[in-house]
Protein backbone atom coordinates (compact mmCIF):
# COMPACT_ATOMS: atom_id res chain seq x y z
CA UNK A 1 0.00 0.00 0.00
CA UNK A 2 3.15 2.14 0.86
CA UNK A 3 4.69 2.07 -2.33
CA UNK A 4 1.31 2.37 -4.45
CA UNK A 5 0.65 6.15 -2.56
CA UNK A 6 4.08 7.18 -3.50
CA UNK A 7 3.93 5.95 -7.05
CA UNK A 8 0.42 7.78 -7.08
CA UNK A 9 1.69 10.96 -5.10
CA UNK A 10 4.91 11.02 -7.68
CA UNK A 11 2.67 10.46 -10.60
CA UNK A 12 0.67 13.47 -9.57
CA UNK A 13 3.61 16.16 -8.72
CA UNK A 14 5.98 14.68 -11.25
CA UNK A 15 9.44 15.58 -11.03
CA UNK A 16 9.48 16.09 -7.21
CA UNK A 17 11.13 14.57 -4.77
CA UNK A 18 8.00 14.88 -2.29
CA UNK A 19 9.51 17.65 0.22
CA UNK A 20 7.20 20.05 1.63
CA UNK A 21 8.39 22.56 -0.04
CA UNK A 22 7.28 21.06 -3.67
CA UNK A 23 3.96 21.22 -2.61
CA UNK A 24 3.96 24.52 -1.37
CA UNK A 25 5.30 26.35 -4.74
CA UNK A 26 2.27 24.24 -6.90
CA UNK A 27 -0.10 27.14 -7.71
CA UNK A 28 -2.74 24.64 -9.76
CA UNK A 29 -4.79 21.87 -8.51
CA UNK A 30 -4.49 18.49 -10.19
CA UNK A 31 -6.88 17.67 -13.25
CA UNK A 32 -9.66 15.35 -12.71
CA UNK A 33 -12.55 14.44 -10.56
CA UNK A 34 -12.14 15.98 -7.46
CA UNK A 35 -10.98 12.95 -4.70
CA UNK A 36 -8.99 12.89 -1.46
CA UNK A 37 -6.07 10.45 -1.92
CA UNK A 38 -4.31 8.95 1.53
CA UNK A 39 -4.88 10.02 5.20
CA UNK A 40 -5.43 13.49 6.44
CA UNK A 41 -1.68 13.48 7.85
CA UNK A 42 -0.31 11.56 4.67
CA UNK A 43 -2.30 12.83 1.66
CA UNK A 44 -3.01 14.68 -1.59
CA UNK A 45 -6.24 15.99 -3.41
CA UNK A 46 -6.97 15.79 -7.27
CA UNK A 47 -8.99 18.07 -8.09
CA UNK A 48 -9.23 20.50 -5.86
CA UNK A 49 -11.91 23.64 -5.50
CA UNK A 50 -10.49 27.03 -4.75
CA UNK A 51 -12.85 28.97 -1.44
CA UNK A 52 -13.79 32.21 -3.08
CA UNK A 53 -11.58 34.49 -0.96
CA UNK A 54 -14.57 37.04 0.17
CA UNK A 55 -18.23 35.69 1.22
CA UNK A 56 -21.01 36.28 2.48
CA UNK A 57 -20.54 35.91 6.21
CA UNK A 58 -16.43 35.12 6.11
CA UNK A 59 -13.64 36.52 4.93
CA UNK A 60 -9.76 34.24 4.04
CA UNK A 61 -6.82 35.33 5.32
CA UNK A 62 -3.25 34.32 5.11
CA UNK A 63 -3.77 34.47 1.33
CA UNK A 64 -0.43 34.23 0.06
CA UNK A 65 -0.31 30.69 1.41
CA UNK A 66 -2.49 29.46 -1.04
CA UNK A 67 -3.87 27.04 1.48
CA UNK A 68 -7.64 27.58 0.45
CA UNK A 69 -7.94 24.51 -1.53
CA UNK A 70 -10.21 21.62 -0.57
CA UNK A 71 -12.88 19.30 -1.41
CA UNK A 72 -16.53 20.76 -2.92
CA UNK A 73 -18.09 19.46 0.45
CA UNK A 74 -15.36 21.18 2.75
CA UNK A 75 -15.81 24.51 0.83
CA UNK A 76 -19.67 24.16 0.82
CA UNK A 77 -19.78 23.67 4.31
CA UNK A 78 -17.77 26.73 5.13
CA UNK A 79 -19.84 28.71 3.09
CA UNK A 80 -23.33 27.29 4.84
CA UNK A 81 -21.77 28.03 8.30
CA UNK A 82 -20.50 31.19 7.29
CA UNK A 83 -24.20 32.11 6.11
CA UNK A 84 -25.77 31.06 9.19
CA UNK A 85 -23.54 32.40 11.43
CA UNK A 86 -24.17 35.91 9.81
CA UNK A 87 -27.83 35.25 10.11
CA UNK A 88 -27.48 34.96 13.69
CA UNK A 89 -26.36 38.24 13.56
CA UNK A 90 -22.93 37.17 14.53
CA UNK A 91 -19.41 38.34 13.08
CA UNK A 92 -18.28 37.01 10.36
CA UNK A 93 -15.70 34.22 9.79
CA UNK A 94 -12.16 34.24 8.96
CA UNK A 95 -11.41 31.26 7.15
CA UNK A 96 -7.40 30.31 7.60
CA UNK A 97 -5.60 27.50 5.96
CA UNK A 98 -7.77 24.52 4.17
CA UNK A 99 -5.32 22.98 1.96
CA UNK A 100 -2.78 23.27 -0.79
CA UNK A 101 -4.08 23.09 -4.29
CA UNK A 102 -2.76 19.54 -4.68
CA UNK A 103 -2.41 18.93 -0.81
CA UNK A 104 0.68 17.28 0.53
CA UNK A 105 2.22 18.18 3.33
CA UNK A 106 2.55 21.99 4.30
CA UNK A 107 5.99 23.59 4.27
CA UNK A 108 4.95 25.57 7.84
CA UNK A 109 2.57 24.66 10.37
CA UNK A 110 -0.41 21.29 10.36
CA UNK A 111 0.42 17.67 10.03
CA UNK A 112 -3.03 17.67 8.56
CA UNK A 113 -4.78 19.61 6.07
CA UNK A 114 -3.48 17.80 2.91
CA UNK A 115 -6.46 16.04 1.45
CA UNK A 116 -9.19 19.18 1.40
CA UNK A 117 -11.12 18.00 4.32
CA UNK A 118 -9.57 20.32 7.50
CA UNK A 119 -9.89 23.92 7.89
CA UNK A 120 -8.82 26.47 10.08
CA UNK A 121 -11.80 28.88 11.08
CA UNK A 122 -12.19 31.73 13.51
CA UNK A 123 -14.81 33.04 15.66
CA UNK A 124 -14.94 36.73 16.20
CA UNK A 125 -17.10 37.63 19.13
CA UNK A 126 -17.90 40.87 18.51
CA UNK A 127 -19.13 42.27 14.59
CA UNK A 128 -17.03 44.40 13.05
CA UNK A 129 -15.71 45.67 9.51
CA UNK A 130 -13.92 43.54 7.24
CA UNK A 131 -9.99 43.53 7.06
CA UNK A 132 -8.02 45.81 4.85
CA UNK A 133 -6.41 43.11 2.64
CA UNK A 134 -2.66 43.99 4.17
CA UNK A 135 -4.56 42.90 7.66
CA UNK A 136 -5.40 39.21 6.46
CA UNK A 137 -1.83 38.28 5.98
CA UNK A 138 -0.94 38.54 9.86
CA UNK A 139 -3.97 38.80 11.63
CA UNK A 140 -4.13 39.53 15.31
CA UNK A 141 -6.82 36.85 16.35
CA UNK A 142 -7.93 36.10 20.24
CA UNK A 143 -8.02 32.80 21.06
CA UNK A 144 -11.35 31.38 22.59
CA UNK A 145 -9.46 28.89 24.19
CA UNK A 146 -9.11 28.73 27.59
CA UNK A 147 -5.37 28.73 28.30
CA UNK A 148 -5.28 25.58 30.30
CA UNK A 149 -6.88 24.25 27.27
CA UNK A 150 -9.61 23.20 29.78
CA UNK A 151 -12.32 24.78 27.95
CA UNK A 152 -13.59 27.76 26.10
């Protein structure tokens, strides 16, 4: 099984030697069908759907990335959430890091988010205006976390 996801993986970023930092400089998804390939830690995605970058109810950040790749359902369910969290009259989303156009693993950060399935989303508690695009690369976001990590 081993050697059949790295003849797969290779056949899909040919030419790489399957470092992080291969995946990361891919700007395209894969052609085809749109299907998760592997585990969430130890995967790839063919076919992958960009999240439109502005919504209705959410807003990406840490654009330059380009980790908001993922399957149809992932991005469809971001965008339903997004919508009724904003008809709750709450604020609005910010949607961080879903997944490389072809997945793999990230050069930075998450041992998961490499088949189009994980994302990275952030509850503000209080509305308030949308970023000025410089403010999405580096956001300042509180954590609603307790720090103990015993609850939120």
């Amino acid at each position: 099984m081993k050697r059949f996801l790295v003849a797969l993986l290779a056949a899909i970023l040919p030419g790489s030697a399957l470092h992080a930092a291969d995946w990361s400089t891919v700007s395209t998804p894969s052609p085809g069908p749109t299907r998760s390939i592997g585990f969430y830690s130890a995967g790839c995605i063919q076919g992958a759907q960009p999240l439109p970058l502005d919504g209705p109810g959410y807003e990406a950040i840490r654009i330059s990335r380009n980790r908001y790749w993922g399957q149809p359902v992932m991005i469809d369910y971001i965008q339903s959430l997004a919508s009724k969290v904003r008809a709750a009259g709450q604020a609005h989303l910010y949607i961080g890091d879903i997944g490389q156009p072809r997945g793999g693993p990230a050069p930075t950060g998450h041992a998961s988010h490499r088949v189009g399935l994980d994302a990275d989303i952030w509850f503000e508690r209080q509305p308030g205006a949308r970023r000025a695009p410089a403010d999405r690369e580096n956001p300042r976001l509180r954590s609603l976390v307790m720090a103990d990590d015993t609850g939120i």
